[in-house]
N, C-alpha and C. Protein backbone atom coordinates (compact mmCIF):
# COMPACT_ATOMS: atom_id res chain seq x y z
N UNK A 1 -19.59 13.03 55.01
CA UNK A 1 -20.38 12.66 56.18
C UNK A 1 -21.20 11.40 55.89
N UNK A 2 -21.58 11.15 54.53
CA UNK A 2 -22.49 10.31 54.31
C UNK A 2 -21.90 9.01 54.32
N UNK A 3 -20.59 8.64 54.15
CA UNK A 3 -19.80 7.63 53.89
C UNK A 3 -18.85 7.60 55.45
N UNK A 4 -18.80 8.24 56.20
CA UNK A 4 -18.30 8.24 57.48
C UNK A 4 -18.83 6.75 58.62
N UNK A 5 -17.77 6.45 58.99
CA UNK A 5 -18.45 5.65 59.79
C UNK A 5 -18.40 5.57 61.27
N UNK A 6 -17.55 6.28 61.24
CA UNK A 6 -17.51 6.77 62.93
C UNK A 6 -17.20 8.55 63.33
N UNK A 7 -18.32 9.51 62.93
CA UNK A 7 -18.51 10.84 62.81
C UNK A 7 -18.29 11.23 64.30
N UNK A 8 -17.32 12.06 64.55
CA UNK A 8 -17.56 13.28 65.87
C UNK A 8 -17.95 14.60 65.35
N UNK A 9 -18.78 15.32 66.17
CA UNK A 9 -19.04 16.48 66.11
C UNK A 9 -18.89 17.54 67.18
N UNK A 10 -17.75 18.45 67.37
CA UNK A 10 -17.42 19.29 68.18
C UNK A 10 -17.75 20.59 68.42
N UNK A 11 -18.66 20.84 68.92
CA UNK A 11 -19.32 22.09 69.01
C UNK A 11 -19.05 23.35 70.18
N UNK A 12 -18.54 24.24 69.51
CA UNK A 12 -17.69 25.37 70.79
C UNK A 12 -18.35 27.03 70.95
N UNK A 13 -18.19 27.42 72.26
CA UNK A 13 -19.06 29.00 71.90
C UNK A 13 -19.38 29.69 70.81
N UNK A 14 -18.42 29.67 69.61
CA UNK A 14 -18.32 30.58 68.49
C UNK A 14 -19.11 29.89 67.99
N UNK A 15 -19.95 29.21 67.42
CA UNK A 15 -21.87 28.39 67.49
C UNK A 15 -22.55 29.41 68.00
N UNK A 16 -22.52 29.77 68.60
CA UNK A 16 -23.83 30.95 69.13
C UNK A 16 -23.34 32.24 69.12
N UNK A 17 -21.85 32.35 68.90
CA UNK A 17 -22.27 33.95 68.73
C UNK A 17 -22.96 34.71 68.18
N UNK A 18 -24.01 35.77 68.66
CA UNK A 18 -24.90 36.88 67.72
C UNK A 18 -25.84 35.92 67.63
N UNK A 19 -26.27 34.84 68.23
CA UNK A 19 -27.68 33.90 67.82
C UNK A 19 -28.50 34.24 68.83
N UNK A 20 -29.55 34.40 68.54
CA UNK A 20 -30.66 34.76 69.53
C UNK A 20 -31.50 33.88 69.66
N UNK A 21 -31.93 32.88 68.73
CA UNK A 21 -32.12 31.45 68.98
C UNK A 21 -31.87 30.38 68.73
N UNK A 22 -31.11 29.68 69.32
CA UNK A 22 -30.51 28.11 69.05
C UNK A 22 -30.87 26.91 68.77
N UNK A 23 -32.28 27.08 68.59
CA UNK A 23 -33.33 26.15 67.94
C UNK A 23 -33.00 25.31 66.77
N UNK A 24 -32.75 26.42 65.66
CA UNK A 24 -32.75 26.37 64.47
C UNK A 24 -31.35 25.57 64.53
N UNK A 25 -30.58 25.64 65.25
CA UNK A 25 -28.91 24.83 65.36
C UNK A 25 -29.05 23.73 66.45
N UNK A 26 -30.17 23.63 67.27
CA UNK A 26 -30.05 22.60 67.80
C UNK A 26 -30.89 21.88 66.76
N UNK A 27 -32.05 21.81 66.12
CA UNK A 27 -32.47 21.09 65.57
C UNK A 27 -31.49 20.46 64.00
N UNK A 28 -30.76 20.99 63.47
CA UNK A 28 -29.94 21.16 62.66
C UNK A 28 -28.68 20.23 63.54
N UNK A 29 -28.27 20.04 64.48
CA UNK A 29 -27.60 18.70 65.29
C UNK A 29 -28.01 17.31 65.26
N UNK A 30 -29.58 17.25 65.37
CA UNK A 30 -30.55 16.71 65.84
C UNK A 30 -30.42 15.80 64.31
N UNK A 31 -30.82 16.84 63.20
CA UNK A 31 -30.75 16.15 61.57
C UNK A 31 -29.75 15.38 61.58
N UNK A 32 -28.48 15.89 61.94
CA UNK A 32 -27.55 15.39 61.28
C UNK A 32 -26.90 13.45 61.93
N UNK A 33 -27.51 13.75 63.12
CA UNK A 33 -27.81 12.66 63.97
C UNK A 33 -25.91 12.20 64.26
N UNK A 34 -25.07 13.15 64.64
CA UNK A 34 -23.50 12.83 64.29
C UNK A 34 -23.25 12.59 66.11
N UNK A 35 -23.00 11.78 66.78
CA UNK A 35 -22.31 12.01 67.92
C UNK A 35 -21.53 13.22 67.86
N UNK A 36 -22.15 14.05 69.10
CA UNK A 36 -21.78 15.41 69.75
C UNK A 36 -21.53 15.95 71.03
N UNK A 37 -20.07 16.31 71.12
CA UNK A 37 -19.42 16.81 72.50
C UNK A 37 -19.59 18.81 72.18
N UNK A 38 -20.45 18.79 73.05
CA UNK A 38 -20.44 20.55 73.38
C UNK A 38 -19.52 21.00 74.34
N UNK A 39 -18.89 22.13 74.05
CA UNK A 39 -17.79 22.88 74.77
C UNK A 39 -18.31 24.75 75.32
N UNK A 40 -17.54 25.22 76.12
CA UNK A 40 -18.17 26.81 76.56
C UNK A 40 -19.50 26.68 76.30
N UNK A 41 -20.52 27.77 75.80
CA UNK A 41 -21.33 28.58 75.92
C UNK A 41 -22.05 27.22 75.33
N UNK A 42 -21.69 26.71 74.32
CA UNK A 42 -23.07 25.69 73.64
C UNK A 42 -22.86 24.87 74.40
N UNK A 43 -22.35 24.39 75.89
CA UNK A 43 -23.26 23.20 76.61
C UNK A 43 -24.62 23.43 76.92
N UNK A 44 -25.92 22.62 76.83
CA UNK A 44 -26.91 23.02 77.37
C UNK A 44 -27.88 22.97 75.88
N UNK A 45 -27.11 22.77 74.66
CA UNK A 45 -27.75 23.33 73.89
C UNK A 45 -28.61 22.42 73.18
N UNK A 46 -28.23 21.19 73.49
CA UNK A 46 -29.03 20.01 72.95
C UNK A 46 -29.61 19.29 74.23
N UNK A 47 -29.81 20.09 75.50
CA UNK A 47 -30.58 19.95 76.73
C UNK A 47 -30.02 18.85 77.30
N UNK A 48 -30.54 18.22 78.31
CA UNK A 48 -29.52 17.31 79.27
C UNK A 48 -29.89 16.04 78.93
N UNK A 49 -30.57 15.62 78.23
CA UNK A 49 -30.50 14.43 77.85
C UNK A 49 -30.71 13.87 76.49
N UNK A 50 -30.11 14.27 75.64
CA UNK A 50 -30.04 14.30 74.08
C UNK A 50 -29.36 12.82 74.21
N UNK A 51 -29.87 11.89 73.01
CA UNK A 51 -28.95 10.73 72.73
C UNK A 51 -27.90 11.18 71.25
N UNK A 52 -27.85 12.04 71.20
CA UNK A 52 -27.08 12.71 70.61
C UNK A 52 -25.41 13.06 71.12
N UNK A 53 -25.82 13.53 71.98
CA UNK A 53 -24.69 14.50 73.30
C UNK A 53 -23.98 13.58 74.53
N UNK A 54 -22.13 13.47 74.14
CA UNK A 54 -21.21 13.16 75.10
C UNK A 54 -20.80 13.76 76.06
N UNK A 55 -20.72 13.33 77.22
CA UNK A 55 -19.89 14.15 78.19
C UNK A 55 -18.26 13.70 78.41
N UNK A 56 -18.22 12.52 78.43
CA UNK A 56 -16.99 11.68 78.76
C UNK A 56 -16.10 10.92 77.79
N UNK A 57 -15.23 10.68 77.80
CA UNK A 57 -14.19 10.25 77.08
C UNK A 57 -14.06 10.66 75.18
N UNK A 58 -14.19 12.41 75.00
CA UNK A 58 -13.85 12.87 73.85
C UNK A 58 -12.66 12.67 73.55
N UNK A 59 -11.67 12.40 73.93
CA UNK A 59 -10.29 12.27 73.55
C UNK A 59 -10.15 11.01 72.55
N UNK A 60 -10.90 9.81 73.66
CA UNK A 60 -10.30 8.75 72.87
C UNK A 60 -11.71 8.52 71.98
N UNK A 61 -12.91 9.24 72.01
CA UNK A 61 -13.22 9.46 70.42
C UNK A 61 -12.59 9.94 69.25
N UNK A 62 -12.31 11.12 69.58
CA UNK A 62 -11.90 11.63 68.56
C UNK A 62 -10.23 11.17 67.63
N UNK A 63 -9.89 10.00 68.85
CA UNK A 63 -8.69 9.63 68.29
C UNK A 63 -9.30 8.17 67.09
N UNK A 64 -10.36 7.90 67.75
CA UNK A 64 -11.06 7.00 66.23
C UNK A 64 -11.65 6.93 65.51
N UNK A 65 -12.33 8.55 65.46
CA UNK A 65 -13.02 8.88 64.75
C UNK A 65 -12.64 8.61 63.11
N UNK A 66 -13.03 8.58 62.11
CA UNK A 66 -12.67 8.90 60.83
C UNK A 66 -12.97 10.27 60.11
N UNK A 67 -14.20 10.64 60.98
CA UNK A 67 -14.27 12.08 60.38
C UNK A 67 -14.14 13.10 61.80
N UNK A 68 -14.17 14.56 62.04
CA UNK A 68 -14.12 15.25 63.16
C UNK A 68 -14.50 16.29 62.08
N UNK A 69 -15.71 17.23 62.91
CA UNK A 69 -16.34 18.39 62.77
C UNK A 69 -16.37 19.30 63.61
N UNK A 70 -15.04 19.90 63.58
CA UNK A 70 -15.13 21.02 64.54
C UNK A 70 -15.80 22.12 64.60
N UNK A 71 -16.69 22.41 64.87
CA UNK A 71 -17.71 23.65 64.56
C UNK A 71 -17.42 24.90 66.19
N UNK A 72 -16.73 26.37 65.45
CA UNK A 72 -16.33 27.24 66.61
C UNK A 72 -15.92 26.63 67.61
N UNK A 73 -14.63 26.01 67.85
CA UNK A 73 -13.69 25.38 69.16
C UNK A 73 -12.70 25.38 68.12
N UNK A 74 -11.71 26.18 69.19
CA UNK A 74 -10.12 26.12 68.89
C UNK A 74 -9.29 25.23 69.11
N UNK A 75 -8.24 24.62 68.12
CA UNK A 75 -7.34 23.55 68.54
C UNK A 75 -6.25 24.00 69.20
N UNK A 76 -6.87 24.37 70.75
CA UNK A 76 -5.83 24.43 71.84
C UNK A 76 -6.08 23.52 73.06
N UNK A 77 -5.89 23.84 74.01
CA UNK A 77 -5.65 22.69 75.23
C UNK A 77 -6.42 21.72 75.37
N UNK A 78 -7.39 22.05 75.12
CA UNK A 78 -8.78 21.46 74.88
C UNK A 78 -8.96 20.09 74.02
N UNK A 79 -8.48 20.72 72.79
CA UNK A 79 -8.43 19.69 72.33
C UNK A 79 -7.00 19.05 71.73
N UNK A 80 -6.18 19.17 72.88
CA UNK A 80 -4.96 18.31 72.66
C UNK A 80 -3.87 19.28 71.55
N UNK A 81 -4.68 20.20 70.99
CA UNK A 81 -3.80 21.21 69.72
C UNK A 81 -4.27 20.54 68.85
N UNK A 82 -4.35 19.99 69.01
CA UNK A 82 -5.58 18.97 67.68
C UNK A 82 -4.73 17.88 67.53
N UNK A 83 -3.90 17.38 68.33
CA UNK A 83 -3.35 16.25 68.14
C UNK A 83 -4.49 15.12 69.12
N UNK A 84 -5.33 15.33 69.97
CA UNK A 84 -6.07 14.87 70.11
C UNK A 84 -7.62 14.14 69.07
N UNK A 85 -7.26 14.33 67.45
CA UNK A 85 -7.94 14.06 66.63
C UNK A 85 -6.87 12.99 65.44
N UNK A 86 -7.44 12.05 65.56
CA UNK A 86 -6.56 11.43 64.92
C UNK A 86 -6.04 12.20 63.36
N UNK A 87 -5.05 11.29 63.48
CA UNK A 87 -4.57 11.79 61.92
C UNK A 87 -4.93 11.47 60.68
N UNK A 88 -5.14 10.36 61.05
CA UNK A 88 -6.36 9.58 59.43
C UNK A 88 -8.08 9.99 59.37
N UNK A 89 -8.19 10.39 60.32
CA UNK A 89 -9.30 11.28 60.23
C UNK A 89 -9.67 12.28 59.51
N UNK A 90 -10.52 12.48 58.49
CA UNK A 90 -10.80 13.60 57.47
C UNK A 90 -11.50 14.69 58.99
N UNK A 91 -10.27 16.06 58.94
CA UNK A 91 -10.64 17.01 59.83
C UNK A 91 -11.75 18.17 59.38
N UNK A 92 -12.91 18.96 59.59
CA UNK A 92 -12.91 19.70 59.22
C UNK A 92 -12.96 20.68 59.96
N UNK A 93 -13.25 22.07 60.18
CA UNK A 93 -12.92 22.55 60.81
C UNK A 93 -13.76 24.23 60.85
N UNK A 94 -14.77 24.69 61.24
CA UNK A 94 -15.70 26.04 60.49
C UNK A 94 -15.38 27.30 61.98
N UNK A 95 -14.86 28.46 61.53
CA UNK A 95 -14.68 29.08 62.38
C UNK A 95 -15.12 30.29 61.74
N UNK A 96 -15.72 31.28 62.94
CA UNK A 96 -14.81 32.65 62.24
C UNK A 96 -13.67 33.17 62.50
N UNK A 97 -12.74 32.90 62.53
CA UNK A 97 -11.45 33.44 63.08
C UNK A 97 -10.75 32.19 61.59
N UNK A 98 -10.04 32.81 60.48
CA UNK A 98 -8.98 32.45 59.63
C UNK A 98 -7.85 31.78 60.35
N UNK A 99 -7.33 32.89 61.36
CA UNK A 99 -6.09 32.57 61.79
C UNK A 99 -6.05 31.13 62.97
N UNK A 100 -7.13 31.38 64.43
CA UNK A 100 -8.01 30.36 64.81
C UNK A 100 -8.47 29.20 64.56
N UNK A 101 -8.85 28.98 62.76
CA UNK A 101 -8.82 27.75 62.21
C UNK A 101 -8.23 26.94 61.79
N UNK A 102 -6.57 26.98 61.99
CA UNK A 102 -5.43 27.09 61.40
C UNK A 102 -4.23 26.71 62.49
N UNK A 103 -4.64 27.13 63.26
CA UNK A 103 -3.35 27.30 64.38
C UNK A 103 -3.57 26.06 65.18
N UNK A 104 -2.18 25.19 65.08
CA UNK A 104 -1.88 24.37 66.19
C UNK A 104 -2.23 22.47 65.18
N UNK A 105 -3.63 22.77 64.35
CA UNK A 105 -3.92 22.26 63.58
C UNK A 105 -4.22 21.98 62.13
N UNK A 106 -3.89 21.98 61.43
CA UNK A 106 -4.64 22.54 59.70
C UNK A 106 -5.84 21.19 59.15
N UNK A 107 -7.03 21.87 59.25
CA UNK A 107 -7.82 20.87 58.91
C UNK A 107 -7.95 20.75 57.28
N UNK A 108 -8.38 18.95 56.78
CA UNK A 108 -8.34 18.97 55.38
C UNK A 108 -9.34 20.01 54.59
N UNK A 109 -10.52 20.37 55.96
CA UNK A 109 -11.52 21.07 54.95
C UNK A 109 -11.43 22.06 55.94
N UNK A 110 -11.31 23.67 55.72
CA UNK A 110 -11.45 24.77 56.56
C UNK A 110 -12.50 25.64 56.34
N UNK A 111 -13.54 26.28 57.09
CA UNK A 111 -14.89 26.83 56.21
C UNK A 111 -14.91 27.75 57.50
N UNK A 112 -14.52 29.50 56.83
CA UNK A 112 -14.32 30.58 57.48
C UNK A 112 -15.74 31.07 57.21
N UNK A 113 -16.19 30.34 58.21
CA UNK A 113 -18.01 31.42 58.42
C UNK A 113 -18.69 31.06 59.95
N UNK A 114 -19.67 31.37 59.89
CA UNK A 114 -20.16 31.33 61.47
C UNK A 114 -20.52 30.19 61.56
N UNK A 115 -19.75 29.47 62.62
CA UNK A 115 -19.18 27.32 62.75
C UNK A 115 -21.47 27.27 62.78
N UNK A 116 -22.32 28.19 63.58
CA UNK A 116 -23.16 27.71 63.67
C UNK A 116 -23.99 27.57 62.33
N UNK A 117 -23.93 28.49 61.50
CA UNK A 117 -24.14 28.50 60.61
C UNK A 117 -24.22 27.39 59.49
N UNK A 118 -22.77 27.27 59.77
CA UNK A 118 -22.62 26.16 58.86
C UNK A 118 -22.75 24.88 59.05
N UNK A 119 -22.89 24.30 60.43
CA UNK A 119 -24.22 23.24 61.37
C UNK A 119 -25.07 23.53 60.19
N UNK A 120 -26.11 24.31 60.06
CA UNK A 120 -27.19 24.43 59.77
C UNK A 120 -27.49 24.56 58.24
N UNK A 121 -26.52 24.66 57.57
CA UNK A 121 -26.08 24.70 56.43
C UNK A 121 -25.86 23.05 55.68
N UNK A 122 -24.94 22.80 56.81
CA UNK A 122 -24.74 21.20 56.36
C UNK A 122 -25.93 20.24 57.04
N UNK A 123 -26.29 20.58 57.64
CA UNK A 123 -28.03 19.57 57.67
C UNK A 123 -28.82 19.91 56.28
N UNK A 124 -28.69 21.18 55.82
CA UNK A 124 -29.91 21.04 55.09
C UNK A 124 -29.30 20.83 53.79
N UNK A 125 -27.99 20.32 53.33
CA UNK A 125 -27.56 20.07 52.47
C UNK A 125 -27.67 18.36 52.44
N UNK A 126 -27.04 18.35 53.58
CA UNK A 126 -26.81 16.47 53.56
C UNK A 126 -27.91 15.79 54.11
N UNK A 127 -29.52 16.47 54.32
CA UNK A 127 -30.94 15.71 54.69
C UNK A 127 -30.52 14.61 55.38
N UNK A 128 -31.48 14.14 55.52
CA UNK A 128 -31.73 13.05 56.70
C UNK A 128 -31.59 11.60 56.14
N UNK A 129 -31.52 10.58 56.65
CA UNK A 129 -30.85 9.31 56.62
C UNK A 129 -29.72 9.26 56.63
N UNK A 130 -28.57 9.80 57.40
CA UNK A 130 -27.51 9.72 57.76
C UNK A 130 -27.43 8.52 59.26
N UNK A 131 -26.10 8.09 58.98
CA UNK A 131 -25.94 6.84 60.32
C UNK A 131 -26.60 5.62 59.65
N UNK A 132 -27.29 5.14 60.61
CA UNK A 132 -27.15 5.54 62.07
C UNK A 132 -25.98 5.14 62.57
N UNK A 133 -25.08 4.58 62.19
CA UNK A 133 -23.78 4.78 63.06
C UNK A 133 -24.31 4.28 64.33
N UNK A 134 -25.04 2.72 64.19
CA UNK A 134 -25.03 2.02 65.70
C UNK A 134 -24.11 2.04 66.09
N UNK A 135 -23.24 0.80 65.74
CA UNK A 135 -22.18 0.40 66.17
C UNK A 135 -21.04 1.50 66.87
N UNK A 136 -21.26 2.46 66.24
CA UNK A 136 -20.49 3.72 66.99
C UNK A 136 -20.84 4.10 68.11
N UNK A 137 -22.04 4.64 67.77
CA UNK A 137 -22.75 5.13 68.98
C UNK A 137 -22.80 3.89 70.45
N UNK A 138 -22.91 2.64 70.07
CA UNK A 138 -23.12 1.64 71.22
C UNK A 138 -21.76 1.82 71.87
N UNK A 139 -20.21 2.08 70.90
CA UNK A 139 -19.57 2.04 71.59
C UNK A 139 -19.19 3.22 72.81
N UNK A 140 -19.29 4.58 71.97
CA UNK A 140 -19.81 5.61 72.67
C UNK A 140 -20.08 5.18 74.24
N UNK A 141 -21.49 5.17 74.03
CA UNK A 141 -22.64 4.76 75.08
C UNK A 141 -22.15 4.27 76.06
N UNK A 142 -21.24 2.84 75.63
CA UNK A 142 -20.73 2.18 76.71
C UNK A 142 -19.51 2.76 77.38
N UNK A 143 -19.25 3.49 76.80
CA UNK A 143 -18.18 4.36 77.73
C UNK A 143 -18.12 5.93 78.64
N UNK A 144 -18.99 6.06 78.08
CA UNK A 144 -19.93 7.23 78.87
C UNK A 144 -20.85 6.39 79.96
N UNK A 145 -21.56 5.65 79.77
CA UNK A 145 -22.11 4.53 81.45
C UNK A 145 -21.51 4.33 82.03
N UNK A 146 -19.43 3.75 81.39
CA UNK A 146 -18.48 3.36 82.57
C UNK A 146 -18.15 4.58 83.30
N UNK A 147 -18.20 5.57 82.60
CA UNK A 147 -17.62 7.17 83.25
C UNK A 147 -19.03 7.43 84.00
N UNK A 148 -19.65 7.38 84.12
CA UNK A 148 -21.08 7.59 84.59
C UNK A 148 -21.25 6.94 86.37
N UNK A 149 -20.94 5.39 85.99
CA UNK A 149 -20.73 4.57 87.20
C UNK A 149 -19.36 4.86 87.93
N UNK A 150 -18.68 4.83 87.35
CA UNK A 150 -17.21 5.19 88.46
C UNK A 150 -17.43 7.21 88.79
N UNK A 151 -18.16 7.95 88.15
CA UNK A 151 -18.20 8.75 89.00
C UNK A 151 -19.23 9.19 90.17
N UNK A 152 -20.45 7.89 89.81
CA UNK A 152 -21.14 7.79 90.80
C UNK A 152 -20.68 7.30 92.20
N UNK A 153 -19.72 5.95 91.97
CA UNK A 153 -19.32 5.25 92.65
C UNK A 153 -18.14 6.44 93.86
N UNK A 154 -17.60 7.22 93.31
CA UNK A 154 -16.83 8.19 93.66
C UNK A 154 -17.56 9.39 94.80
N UNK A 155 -18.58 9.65 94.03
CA UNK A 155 -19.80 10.15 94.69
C UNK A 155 -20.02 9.72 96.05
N UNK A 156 -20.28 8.49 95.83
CA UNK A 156 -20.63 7.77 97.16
C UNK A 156 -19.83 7.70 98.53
N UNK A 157 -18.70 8.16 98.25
CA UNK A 157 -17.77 7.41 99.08
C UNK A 157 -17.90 8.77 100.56
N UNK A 158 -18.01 7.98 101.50
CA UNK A 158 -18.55 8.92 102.41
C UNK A 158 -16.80 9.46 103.40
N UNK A 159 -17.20 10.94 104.09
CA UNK A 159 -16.11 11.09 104.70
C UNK A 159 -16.23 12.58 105.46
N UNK A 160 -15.77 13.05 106.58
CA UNK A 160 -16.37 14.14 107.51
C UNK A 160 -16.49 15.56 106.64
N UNK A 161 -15.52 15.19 105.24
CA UNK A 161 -15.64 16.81 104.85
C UNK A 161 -16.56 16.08 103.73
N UNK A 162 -17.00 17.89 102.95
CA UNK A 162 -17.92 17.68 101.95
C UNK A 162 -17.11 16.99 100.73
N UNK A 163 -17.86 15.80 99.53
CA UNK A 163 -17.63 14.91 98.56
C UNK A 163 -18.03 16.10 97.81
N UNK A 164 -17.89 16.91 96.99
CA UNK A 164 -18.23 17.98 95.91
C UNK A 164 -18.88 17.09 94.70
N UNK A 165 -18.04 15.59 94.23
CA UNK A 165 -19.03 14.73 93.63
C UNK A 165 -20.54 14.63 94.00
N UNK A 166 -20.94 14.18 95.42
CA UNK A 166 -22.02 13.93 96.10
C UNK A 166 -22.90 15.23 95.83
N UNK A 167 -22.05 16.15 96.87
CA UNK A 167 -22.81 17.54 96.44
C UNK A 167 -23.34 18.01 95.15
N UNK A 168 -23.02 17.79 94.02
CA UNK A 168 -23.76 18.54 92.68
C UNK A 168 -24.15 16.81 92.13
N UNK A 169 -24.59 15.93 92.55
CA UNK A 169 -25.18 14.94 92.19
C UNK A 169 -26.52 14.79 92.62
């Protein structure tokens, strides 16, 4: 992680299972300072406006990423079978499910324990001054604003039935 220069971090329900507070794993995100796409149950978990947290174009991150941290999310549709992560990318991959961590994808590093856990595990191993990974993040940024504006722009577009864009905007 420390030598990474363009880090994703993928975070999926199996992160919170049996957690009763997500503090301790959101702040443990927060350390690690890694660009992060939340999936199921952990959206919400780094609140709605984290400069941390992607909504838009994970695919073609994770296809340039050099490293990918899959923490509880399965490599199925979602994420392409994991062909949506590049291949020169050091994968890793923390589940509880053996078989789950394995299937569709085989990551270089596999770590069968609770994915939130081990978030929180690897912050307090790899401390702080990690990144900052400007240059990543700016590129990020700028592509989440273009997805941002064209779905505003989409939003806008007026017409006798309801815009469902408009509506939850």
């Amino acid at each position: 992680l420390a030598s990474a220069e363009r880090p994703a971090l993928v975070i999926g329900s199996q992160s919170l299972v049996n957690v009763r507070d997500a503090a301790p794993l959101a702040d443990a995100v927060q350390a690690l300072g890694v660009p992060t796409w939340l999936g199921g149950t952990a959206r919400g978990l780094l609140g709605r406006r984290s400069d941390l947290q992607f909504r838009h174009k994970r695919s073609a991150a994770l296809k340039e990423a050099d490293l990918v941290i899959v923490a509880g999310f399965p490599f199925d549709f979602r994420l392409g079978y994991g062909r949506s992560i590049s291949s020169r990318a050091t994968l890793v991959a923390a589940n509880l499910s053996r078989s789950e961590m394995r299937k569709n994808r085989h990551p270089e590093i596999a770590v069968h324990m609770h994915p939130g856990e081990f978030i929180e595990e690897l912050a307090r191993t790899a401390g702080g001054g990690l990144g900052p990974w400007s240059d990543w993040f700016e590129t990020l940024r700028s592509r989440e604003q273009a997805r941002d504006e064209e779905i505003a722009q989409q939003a806008g577009s007026t017409s006798e039935l309801v815009n469902p864009l408009q509506l939850f905007q």
